[in-house]
C-alpha atoms as a PDB file:
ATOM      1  CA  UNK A   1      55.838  22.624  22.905  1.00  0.00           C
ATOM      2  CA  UNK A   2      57.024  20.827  19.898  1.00  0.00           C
ATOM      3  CA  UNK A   3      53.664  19.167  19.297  1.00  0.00           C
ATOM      4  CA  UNK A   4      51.928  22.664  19.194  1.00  0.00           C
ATOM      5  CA  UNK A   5      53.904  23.411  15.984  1.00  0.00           C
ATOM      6  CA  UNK A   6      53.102  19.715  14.640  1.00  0.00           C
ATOM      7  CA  UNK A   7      49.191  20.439  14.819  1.00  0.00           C
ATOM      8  CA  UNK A   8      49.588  23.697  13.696  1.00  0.00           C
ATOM      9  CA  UNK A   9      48.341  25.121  17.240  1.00  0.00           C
ATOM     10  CA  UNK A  10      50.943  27.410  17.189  1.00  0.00           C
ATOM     11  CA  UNK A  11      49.830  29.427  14.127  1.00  0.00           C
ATOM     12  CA  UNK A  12      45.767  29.018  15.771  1.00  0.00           C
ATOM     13  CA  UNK A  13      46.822  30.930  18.603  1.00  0.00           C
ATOM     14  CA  UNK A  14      48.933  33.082  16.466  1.00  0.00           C
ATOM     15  CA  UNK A  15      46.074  33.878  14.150  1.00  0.00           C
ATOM     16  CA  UNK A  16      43.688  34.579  17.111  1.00  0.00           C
ATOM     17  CA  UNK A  17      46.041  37.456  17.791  1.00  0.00           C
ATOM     18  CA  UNK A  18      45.354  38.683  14.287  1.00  0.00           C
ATOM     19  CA  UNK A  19      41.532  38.681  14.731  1.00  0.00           C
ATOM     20  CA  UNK A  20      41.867  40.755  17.879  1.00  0.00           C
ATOM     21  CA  UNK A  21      44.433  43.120  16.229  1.00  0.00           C
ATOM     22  CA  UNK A  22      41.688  43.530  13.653  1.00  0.00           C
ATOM     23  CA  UNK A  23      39.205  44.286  15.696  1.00  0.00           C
ATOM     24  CA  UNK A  24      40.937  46.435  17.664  1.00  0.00           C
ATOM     25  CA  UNK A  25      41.692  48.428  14.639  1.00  0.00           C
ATOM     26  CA  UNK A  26      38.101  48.376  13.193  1.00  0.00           C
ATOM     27  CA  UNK A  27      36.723  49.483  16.767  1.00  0.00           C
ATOM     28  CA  UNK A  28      38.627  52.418  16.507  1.00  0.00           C
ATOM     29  CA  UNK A  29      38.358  53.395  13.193  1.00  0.00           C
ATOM     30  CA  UNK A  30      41.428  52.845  11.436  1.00  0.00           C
ATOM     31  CA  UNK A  31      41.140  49.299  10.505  1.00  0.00           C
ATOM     32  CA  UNK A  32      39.424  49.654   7.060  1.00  0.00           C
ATOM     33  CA  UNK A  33      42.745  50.551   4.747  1.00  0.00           C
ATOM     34  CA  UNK A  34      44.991  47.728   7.570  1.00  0.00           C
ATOM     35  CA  UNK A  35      42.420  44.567   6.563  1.00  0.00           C
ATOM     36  CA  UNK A  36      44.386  43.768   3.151  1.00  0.00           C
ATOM     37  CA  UNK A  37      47.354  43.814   5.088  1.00  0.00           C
ATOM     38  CA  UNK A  38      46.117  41.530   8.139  1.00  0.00           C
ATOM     39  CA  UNK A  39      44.606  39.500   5.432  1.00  0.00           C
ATOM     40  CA  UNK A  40      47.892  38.683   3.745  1.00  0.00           C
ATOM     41  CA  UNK A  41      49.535  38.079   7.301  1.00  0.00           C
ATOM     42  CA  UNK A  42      46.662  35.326   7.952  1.00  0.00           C
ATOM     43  CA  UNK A  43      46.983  33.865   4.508  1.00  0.00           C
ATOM     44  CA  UNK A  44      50.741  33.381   4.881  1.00  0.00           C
ATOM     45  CA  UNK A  45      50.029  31.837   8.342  1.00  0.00           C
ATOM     46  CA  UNK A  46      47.413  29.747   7.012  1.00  0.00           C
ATOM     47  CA  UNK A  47      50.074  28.518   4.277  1.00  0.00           C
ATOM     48  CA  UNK A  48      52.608  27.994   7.320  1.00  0.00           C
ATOM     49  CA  UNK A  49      50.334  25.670   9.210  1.00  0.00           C
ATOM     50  CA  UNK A  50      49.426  23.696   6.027  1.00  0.00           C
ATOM     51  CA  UNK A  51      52.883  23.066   5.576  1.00  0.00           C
ATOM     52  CA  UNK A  52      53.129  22.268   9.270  1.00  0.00           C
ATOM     53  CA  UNK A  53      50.705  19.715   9.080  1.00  0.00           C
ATOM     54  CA  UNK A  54      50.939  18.379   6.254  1.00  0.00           C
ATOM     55  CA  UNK A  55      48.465  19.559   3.803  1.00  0.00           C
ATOM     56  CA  UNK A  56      48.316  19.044   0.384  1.00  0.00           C
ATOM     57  CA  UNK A  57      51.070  20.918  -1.443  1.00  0.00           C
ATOM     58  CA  UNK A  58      48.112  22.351  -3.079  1.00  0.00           C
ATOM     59  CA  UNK A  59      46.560  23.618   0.085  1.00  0.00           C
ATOM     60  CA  UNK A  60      50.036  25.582   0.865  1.00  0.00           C
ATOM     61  CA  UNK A  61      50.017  27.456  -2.869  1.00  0.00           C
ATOM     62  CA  UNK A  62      46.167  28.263  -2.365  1.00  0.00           C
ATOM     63  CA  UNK A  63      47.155  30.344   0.892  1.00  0.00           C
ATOM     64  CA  UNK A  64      49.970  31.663  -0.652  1.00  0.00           C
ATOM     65  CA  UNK A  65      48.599  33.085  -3.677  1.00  0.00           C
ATOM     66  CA  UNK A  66      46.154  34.251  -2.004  1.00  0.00           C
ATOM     67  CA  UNK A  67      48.212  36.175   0.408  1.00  0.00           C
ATOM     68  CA  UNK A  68      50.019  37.533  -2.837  1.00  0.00           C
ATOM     69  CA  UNK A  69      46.490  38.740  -3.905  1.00  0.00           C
ATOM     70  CA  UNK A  70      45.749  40.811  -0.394  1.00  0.00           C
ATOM     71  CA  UNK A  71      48.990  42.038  -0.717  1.00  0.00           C
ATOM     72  CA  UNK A  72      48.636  43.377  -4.372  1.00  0.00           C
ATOM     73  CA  UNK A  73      46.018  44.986  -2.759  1.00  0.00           C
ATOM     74  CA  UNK A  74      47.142  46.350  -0.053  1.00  0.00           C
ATOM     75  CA  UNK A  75      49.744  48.175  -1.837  1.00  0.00           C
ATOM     76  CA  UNK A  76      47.416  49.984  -4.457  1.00  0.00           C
ATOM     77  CA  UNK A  77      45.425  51.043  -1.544  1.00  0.00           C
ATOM     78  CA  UNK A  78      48.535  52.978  -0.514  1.00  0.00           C
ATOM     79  CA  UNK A  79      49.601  53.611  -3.601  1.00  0.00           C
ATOM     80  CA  UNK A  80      46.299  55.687  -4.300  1.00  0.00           C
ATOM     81  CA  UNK A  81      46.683  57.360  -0.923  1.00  0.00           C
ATOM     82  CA  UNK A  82      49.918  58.234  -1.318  1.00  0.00           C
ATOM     83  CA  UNK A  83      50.738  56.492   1.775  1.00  0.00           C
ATOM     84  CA  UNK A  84      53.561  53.468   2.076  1.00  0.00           C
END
């Protein structure tokens, strides 16, 4: 077990379950206003298996402001809604 959270595995499997979330969603219609949020989920995961593996410190700060930037979206989407 511990070398599945050396190679990062862990977070590969873990982000696999975000696809199919996402596609469960988007199958049935209500997945269009959840993607910034799923998007910032797999961004912070993607910054959490950098760091697992070693990436460049650069790598890690990529993921994460990017996952800062889905989630700036995400909230004016339900800001504009109303919803949140």
């Amino acid at each position: 077990m511990e070398s599945w959270f050396a190679s990062g595995r862990i977070v590969d499997a873990l982000l696999l379950l975000v696809l199919v979330e996402a596609i469960v969603f988007l199958c049935a219609g209500r997945g269009r206003m959840l993607l910034p949020n799923l998007a910032a989920g797999a961004c912070l995961l993607l910054a959490l298996r950098s760091a697992l593996t070693g990436a460049p410190v650069a790598l890690t700060g990529l993921w994460l402001a990017l996952a800062g930037v889905a989630h700036g979206l995400d909230v004016a989407g339900r800001w504009r809604t109303g919803r949140g």
